[in-house]
C-alpha atoms as a PDB file:
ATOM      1  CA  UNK A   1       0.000   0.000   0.000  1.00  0.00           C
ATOM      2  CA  UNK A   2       1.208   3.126  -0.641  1.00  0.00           C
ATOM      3  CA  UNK A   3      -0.057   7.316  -0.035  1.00  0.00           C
ATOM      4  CA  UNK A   4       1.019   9.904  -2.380  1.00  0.00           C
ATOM      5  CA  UNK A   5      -0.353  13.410  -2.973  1.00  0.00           C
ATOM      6  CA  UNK A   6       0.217  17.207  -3.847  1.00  0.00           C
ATOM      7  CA  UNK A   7       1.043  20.354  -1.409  1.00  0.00           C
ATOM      8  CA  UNK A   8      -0.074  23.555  -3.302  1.00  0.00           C
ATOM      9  CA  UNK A   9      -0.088  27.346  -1.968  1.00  0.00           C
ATOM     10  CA  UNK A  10      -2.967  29.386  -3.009  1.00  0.00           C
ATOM     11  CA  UNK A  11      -1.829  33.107  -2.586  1.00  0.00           C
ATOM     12  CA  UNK A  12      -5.188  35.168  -2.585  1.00  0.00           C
ATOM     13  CA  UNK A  13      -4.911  38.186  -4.056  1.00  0.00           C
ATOM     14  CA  UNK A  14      -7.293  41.427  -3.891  1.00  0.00           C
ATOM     15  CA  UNK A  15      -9.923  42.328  -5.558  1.00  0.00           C
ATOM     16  CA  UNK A  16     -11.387  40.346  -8.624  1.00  0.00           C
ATOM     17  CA  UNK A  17      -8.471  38.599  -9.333  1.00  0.00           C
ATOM     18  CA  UNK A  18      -8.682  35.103  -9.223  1.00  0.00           C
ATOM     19  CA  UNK A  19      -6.103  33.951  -6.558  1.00  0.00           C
ATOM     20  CA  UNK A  20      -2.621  31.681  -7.818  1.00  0.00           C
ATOM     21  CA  UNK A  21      -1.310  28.783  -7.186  1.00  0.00           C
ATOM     22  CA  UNK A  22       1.988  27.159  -6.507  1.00  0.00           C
ATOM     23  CA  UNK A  23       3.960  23.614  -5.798  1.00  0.00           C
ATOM     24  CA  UNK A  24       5.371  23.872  -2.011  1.00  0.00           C
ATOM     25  CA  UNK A  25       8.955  22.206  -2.079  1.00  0.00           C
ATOM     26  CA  UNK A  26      10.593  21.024   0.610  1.00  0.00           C
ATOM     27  CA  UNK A  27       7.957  20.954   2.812  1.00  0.00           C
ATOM     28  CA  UNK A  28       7.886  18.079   5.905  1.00  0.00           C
ATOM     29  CA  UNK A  29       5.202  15.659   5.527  1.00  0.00           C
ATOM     30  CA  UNK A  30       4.744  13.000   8.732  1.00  0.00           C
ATOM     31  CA  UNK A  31       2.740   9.969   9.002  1.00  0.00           C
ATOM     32  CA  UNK A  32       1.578   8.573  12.491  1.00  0.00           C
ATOM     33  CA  UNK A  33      -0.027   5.496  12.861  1.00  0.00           C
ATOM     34  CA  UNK A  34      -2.567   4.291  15.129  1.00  0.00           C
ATOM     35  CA  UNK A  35      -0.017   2.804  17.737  1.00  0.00           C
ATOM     36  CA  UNK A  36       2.481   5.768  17.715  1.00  0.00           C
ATOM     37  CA  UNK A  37       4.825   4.902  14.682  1.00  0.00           C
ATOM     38  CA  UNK A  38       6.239   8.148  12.703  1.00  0.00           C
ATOM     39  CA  UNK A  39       7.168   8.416   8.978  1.00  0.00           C
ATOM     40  CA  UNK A  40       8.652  10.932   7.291  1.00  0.00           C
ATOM     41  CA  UNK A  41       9.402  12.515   3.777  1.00  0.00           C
ATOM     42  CA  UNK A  42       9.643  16.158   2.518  1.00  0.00           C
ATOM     43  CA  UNK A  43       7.559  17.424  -0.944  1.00  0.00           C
ATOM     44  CA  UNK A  44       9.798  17.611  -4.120  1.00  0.00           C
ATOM     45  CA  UNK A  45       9.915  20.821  -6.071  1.00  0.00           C
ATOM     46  CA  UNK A  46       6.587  20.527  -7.857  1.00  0.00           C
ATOM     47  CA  UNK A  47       5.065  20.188  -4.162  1.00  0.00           C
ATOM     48  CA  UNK A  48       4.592  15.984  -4.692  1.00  0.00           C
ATOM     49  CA  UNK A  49       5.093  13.251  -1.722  1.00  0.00           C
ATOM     50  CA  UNK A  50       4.950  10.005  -1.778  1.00  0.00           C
ATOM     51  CA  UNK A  51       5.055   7.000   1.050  1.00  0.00           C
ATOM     52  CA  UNK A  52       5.430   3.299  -0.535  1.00  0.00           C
ATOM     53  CA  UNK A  53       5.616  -0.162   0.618  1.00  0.00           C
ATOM     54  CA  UNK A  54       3.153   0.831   4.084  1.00  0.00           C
ATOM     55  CA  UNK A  55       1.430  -1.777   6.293  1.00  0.00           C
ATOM     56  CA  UNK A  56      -2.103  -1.832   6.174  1.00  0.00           C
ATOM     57  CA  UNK A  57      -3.236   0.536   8.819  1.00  0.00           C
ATOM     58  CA  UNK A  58      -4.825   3.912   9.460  1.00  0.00           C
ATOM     59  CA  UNK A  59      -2.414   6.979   9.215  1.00  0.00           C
ATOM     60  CA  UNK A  60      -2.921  10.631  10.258  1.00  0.00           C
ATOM     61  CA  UNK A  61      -1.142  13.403   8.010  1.00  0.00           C
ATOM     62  CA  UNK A  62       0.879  15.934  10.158  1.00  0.00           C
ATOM     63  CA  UNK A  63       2.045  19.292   8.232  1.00  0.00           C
ATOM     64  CA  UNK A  64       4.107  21.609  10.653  1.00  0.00           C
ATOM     65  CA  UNK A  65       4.485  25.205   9.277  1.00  0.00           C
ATOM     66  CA  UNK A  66       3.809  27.431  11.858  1.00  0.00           C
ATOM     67  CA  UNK A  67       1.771  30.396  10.230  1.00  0.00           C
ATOM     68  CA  UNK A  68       0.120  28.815   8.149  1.00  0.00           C
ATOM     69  CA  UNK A  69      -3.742  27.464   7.772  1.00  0.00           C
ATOM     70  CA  UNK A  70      -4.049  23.833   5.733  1.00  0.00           C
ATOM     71  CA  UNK A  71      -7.717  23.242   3.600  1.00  0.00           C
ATOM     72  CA  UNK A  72      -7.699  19.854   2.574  1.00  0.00           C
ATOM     73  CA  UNK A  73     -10.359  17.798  -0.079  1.00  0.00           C
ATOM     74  CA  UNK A  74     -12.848  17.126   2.268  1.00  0.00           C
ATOM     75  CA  UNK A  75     -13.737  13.620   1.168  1.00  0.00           C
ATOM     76  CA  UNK A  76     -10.715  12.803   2.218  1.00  0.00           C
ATOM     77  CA  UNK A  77      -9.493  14.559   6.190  1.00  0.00           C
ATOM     78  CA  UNK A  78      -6.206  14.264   7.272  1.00  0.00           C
ATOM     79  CA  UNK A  79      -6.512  10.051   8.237  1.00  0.00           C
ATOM     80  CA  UNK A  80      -5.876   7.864   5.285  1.00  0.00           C
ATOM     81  CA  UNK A  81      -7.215   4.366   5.853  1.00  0.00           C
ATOM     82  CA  UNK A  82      -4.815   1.577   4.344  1.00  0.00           C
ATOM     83  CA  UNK A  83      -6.804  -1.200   5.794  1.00  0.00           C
ATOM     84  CA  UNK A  84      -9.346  -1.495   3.344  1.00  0.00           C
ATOM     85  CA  UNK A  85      -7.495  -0.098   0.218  1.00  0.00           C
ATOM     86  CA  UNK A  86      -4.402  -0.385  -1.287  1.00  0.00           C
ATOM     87  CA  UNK A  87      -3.645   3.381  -1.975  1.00  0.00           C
ATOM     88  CA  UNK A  88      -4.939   6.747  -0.851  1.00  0.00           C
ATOM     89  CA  UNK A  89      -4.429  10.221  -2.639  1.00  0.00           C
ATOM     90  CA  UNK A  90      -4.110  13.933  -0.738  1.00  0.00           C
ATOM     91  CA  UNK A  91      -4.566  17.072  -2.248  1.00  0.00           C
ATOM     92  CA  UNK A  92      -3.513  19.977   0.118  1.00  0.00           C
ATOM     93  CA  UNK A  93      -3.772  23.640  -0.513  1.00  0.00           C
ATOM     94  CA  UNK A  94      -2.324  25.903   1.877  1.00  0.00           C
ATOM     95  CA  UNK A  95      -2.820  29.635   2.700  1.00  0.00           C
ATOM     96  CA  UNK A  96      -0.223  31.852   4.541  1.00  0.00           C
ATOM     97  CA  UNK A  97      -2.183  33.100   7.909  1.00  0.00           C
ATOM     98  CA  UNK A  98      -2.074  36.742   7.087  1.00  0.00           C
ATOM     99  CA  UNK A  99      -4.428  37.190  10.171  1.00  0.00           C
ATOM    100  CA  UNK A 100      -1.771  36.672  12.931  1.00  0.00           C
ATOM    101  CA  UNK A 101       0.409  39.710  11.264  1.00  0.00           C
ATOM    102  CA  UNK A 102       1.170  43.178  12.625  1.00  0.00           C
END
């Protein structure tokens, strides 16, 4: 079994415009299983990760970036169940919290 998916950050811009979107590179990406067991891997430039050869369990997502706010495909929610599939895909957009800023 294997989970894969895409980090993007959508920049919102003012006005009418429609707001852009880019890969996020280098970001950490961290699995936890059920029972405590971390895995790690970091996005490649065009904001892709990938986790292969995975028992058949239920795994939360953990993103770390401090300051910023994660919207994920709803459907899916940040625990990918292995145990009754053999893959899962995550789509990710992130937004930079603009809020918490002098």
């Amino acid at each position: 079994p294997h989970i894969y998916g895409v980090l993007i950050n959508e920049t919102q811009r003012r006005g009418s415009q429609p707001p852009t979107f880019a890969p996020l590179g280098g970001v950490r990406v961290t699995l936890r299983t059920e029972d405590g067991k971390r895995l790690e891997t970091k996005t490649d430039e065009k904001g892709n990760f990938h986790f292969e050869n995975l028992e058949k369990k239920r795994y939360t997502l953990d993103l770390p970036l401090p300051g910023w706010s994660f919207e994920t495909n709803p459907r899916v929610g940040p625990v990918l169940d292995l145990t009754t599939q053999p893959c899962a895909q995550y789509y990710g957009y992130m937004r930079e919290d603009k809020s918490s800023s002098p």
